[in-house]
Structures are given as C-alpha cells and as structure tokens.
PDB file of N, CA and C in Angstrom:
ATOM      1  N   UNK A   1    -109.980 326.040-103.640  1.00  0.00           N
ATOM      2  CA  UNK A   1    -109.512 324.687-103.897  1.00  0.00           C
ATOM      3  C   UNK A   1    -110.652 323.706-103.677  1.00  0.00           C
ATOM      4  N   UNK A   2    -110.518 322.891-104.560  1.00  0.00           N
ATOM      5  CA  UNK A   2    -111.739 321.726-104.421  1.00  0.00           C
ATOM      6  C   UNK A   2    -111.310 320.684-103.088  1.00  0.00           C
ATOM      7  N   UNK A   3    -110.304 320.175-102.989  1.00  0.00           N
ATOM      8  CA  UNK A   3    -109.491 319.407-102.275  1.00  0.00           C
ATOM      9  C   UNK A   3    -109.889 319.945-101.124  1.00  0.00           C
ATOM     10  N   UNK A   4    -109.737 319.208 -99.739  1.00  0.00           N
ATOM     11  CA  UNK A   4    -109.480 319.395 -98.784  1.00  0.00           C
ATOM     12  C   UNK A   4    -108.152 319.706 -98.393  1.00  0.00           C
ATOM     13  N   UNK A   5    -107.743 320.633 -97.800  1.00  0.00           N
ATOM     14  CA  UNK A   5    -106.360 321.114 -97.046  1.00  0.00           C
ATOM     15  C   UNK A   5    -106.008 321.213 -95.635  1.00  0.00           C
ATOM     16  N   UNK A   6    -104.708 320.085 -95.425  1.00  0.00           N
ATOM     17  CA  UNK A   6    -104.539 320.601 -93.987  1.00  0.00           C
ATOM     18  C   UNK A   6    -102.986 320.582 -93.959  1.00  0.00           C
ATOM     19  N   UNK A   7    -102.978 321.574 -92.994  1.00  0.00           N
ATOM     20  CA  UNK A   7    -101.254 322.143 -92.868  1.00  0.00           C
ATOM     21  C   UNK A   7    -100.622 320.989 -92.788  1.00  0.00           C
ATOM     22  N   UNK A   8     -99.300 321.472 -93.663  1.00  0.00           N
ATOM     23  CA  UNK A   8     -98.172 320.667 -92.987  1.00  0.00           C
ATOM     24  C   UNK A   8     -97.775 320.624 -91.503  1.00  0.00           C
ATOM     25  N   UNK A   9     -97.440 322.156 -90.967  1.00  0.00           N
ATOM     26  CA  UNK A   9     -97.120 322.357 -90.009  1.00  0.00           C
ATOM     27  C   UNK A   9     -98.046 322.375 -88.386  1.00  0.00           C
ATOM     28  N   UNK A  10     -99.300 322.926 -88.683  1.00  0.00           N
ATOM     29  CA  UNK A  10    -100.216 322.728 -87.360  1.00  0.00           C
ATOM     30  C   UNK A  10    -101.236 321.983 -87.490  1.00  0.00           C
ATOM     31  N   UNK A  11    -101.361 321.440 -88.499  1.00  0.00           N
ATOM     32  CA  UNK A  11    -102.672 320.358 -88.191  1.00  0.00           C
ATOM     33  C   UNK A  11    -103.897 321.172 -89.156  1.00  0.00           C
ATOM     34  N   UNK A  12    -103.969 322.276 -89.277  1.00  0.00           N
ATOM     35  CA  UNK A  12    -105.221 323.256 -89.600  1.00  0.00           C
ATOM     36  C   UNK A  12    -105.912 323.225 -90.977  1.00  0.00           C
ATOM     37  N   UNK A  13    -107.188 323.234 -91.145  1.00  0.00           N
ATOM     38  CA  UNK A  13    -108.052 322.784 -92.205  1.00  0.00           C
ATOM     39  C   UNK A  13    -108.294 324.171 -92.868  1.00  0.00           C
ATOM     40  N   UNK A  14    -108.259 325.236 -92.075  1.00  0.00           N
ATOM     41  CA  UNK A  14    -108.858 326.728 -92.928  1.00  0.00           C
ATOM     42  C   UNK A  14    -107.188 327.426 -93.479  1.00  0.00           C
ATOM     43  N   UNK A  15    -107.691 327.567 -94.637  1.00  0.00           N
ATOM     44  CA  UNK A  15    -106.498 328.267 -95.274  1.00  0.00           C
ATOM     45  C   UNK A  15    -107.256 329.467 -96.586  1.00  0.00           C
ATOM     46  N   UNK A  16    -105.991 329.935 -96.827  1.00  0.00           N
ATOM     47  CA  UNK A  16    -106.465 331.048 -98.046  1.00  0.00           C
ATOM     48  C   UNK A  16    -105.506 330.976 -99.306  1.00  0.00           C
ATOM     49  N   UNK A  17    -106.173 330.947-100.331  1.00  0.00           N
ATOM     50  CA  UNK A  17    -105.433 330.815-101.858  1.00  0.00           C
ATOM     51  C   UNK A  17    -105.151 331.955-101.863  1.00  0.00           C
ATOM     52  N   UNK A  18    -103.833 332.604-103.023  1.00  0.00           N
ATOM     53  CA  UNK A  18    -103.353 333.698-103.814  1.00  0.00           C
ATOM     54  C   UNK A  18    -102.891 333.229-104.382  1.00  0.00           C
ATOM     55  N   UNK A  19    -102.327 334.345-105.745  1.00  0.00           N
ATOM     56  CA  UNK A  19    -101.395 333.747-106.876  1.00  0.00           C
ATOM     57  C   UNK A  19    -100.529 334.752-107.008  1.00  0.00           C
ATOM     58  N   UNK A  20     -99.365 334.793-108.118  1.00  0.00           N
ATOM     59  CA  UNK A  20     -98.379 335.341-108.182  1.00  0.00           C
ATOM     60  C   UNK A  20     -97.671 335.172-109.044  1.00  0.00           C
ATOM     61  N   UNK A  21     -97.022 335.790-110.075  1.00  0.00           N
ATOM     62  CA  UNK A  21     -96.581 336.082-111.295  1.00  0.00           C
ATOM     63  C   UNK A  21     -95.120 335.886-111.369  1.00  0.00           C
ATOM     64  N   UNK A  22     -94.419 335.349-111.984  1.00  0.00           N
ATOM     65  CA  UNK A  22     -92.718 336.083-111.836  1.00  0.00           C
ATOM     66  C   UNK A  22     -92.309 335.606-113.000  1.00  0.00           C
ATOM     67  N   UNK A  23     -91.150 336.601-113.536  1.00  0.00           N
ATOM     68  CA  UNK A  23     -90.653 336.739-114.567  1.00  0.00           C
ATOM     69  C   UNK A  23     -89.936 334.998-115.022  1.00  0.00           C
ATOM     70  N   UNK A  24     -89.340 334.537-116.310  1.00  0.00           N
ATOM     71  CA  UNK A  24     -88.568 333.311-115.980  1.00  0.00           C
ATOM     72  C   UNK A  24     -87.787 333.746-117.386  1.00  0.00           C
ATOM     73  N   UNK A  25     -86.788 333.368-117.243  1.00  0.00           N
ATOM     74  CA  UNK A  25     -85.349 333.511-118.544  1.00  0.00           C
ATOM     75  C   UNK A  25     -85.188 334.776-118.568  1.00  0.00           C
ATOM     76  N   UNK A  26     -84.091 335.115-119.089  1.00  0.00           N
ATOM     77  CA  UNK A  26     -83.454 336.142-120.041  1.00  0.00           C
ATOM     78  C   UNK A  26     -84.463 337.229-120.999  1.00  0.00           C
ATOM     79  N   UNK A  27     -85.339 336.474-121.536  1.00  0.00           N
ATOM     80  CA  UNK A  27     -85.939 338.033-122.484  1.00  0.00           C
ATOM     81  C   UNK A  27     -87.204 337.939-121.393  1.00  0.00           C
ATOM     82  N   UNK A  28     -87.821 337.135-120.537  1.00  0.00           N
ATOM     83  CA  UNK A  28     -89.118 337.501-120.060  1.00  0.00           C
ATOM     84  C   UNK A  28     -88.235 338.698-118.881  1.00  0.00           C
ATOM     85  N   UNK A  29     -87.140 338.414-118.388  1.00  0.00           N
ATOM     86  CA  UNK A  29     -86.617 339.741-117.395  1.00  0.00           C
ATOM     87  C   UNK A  29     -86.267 340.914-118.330  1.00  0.00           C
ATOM     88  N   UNK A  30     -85.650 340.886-119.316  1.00  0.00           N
ATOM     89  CA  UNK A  30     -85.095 341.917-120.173  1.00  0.00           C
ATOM     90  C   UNK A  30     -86.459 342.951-120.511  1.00  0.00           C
ATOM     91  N   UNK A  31     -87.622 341.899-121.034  1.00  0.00           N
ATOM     92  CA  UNK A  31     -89.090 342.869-121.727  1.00  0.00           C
ATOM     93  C   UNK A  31     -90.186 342.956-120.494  1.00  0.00           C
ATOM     94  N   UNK A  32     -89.766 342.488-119.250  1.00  0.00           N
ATOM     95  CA  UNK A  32     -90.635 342.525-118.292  1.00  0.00           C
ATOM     96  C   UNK A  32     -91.804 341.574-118.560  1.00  0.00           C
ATOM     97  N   UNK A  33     -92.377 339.974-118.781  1.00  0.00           N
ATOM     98  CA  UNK A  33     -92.823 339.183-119.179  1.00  0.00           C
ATOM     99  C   UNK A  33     -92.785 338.377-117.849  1.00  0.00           C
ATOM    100  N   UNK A  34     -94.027 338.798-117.133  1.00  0.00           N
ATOM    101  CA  UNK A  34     -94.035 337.194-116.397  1.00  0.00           C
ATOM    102  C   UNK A  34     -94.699 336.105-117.067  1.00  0.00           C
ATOM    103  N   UNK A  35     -93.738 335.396-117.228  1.00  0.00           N
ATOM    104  CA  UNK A  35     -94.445 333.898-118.005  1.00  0.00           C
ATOM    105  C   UNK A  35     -94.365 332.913-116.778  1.00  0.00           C
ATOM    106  N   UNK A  36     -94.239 333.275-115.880  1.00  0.00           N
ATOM    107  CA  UNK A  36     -94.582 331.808-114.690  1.00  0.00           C
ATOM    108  C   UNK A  36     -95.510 332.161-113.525  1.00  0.00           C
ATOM    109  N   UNK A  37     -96.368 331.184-113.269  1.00  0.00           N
ATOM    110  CA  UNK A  37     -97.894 331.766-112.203  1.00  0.00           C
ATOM    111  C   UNK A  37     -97.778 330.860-111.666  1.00  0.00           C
ATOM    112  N   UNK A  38     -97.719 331.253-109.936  1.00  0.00           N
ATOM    113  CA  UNK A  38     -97.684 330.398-109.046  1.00  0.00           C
ATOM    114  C   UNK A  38     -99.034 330.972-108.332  1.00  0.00           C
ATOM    115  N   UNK A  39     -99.219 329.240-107.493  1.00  0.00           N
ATOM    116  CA  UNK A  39    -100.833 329.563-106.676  1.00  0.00           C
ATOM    117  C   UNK A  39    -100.026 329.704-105.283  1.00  0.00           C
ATOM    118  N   UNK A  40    -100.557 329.825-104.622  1.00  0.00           N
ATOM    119  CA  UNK A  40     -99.889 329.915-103.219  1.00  0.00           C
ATOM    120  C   UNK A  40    -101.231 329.480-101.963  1.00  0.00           C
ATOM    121  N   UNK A  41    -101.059 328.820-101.311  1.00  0.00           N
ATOM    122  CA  UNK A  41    -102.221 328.048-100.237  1.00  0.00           C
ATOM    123  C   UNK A  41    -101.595 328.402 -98.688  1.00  0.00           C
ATOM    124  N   UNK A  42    -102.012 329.182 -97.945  1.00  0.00           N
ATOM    125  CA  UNK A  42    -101.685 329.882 -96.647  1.00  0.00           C
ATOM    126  C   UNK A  42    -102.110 329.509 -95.688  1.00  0.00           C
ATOM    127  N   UNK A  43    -101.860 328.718 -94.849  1.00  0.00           N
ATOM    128  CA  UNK A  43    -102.053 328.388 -93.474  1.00  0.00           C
ATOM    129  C   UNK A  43    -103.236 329.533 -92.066  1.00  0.00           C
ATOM    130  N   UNK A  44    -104.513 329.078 -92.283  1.00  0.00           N
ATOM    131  CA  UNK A  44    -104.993 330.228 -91.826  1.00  0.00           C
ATOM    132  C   UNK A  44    -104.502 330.360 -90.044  1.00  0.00           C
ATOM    133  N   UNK A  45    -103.874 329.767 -89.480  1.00  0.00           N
ATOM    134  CA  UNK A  45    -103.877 330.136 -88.378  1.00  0.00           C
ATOM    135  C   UNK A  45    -101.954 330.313 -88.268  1.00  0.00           C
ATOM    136  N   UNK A  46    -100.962 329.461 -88.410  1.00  0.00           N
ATOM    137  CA  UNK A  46     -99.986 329.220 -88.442  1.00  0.00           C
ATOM    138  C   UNK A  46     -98.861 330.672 -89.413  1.00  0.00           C
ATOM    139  N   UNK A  47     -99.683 330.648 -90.532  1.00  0.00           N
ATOM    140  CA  UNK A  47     -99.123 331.472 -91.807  1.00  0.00           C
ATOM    141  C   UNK A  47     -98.273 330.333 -92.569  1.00  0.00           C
ATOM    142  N   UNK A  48     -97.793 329.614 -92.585  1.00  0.00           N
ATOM    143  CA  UNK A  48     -97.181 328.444 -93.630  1.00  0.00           C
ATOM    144  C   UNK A  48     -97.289 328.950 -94.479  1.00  0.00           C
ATOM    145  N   UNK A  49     -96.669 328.862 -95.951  1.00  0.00           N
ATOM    146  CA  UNK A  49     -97.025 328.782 -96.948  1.00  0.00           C
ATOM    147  C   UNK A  49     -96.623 327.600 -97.857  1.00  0.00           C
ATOM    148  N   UNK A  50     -97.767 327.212 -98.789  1.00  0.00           N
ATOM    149  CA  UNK A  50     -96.852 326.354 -99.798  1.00  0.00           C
ATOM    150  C   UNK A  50     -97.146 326.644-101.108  1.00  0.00           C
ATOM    151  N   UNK A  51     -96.204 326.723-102.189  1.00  0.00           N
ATOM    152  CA  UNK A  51     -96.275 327.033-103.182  1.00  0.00           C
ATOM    153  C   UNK A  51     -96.380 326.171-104.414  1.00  0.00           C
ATOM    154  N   UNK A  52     -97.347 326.305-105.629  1.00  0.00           N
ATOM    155  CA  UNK A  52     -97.551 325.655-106.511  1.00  0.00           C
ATOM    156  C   UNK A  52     -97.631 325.803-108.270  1.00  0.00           C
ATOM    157  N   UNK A  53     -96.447 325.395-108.517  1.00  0.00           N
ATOM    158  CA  UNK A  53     -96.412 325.915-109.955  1.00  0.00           C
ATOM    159  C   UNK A  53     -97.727 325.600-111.024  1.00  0.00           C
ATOM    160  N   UNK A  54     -98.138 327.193-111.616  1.00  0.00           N
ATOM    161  CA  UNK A  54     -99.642 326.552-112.092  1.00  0.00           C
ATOM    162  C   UNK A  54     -99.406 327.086-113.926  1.00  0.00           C
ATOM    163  N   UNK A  55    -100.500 326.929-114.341  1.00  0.00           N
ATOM    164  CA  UNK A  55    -100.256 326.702-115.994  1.00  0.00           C
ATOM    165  C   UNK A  55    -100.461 328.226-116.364  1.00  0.00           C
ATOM    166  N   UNK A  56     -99.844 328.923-116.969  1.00  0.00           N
ATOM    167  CA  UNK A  56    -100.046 330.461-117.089  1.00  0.00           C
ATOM    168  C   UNK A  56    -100.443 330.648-118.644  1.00  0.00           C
ATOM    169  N   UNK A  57    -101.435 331.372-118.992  1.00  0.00           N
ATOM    170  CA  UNK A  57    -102.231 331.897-119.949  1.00  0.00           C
ATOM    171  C   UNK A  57    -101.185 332.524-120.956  1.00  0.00           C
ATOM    172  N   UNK A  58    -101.281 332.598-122.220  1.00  0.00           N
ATOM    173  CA  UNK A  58    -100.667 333.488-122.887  1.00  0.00           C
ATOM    174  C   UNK A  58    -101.231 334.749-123.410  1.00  0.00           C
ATOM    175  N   UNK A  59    -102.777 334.761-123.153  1.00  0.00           N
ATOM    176  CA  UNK A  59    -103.368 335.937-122.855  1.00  0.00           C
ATOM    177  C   UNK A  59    -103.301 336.488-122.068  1.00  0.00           C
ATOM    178  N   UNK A  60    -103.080 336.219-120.547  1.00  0.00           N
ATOM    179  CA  UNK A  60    -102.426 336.749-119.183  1.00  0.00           C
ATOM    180  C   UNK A  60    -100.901 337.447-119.664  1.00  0.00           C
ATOM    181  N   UNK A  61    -100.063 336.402-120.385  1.00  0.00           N
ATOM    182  CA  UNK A  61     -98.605 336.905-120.323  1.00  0.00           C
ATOM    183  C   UNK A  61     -98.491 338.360-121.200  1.00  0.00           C
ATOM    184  N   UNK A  62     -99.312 338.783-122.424  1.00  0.00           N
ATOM    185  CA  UNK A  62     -99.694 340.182-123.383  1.00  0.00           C
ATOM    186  C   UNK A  62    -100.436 341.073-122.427  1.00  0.00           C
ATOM    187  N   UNK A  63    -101.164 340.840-121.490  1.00  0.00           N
ATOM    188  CA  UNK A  63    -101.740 341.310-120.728  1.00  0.00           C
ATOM    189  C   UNK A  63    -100.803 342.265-119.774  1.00  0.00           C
ATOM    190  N   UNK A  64    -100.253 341.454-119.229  1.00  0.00           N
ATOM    191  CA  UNK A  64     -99.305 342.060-118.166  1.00  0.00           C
ATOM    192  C   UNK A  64     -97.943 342.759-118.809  1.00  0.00           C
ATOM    193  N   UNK A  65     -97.843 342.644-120.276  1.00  0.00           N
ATOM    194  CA  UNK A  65     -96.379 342.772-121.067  1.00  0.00           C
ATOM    195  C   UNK A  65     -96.946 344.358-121.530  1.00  0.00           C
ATOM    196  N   UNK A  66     -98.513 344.613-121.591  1.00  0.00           N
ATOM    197  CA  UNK A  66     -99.176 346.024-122.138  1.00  0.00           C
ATOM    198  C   UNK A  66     -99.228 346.846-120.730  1.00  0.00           C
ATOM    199  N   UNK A  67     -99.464 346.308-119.846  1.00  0.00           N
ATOM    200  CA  UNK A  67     -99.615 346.776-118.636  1.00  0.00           C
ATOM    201  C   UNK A  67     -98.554 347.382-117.766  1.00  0.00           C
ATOM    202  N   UNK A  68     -97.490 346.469-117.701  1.00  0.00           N
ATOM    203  CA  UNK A  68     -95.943 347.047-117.096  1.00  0.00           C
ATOM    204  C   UNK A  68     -96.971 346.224-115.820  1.00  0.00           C
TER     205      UNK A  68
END
C-alpha cells in the first residue's frame, strides 16, 4: 500500500496485504467463476482485519474458470 496504515483497533502502523477471490451470483457459483477480488490489510500485531472491495481482471476471471 502506498498510504500509510494504522489500526483501527490498537493504534499499529505495521500491517500485511493479501487478496482473495470469491464467487458472486448464480452462474459465477454454478461454473465456479470468481468474479469478485477482495484486498485484505492485517493488523501486524493485533490480527484485525479489514476488507476491501478491489477491481477484478477479466483475464484473472478465464484464468481461474481454466484452472478450477
């Protein structure tokens, strides 16, 4: 993250990014299609998490639809 980050919950400046995939509607669950990517920003001392809906690729979404 470019931004500076500090917890909601303890005050704390060091944290760690991940992301995460999940299915959304009816045919992305039916054909196995995650079409929604979330970032996720982790509280390095506390564990917090907060979550952030991010813009997902449609080369990512064929990607993961060939892949299972």
């Amino acid at each position: 993250m470019s931004q500076e980050y500090t917890c909601l919950k303890c005050g704390n400046r060091e944290y760690e990014v991940g992301e995460f995939r999940a299915a959304g509607g009816f045919l992305g669950k039916l054909f196995d299609i995650q079409s929604k990517k979330f970032t996720t920003v982790t509280c390095s001392q506390c564990r917090y998490v907060e979550i952030y809906q991010a813009d997902s690729s449609m080369l990512g979404n064929i990607f993961d639809f060939f892949t299972g």
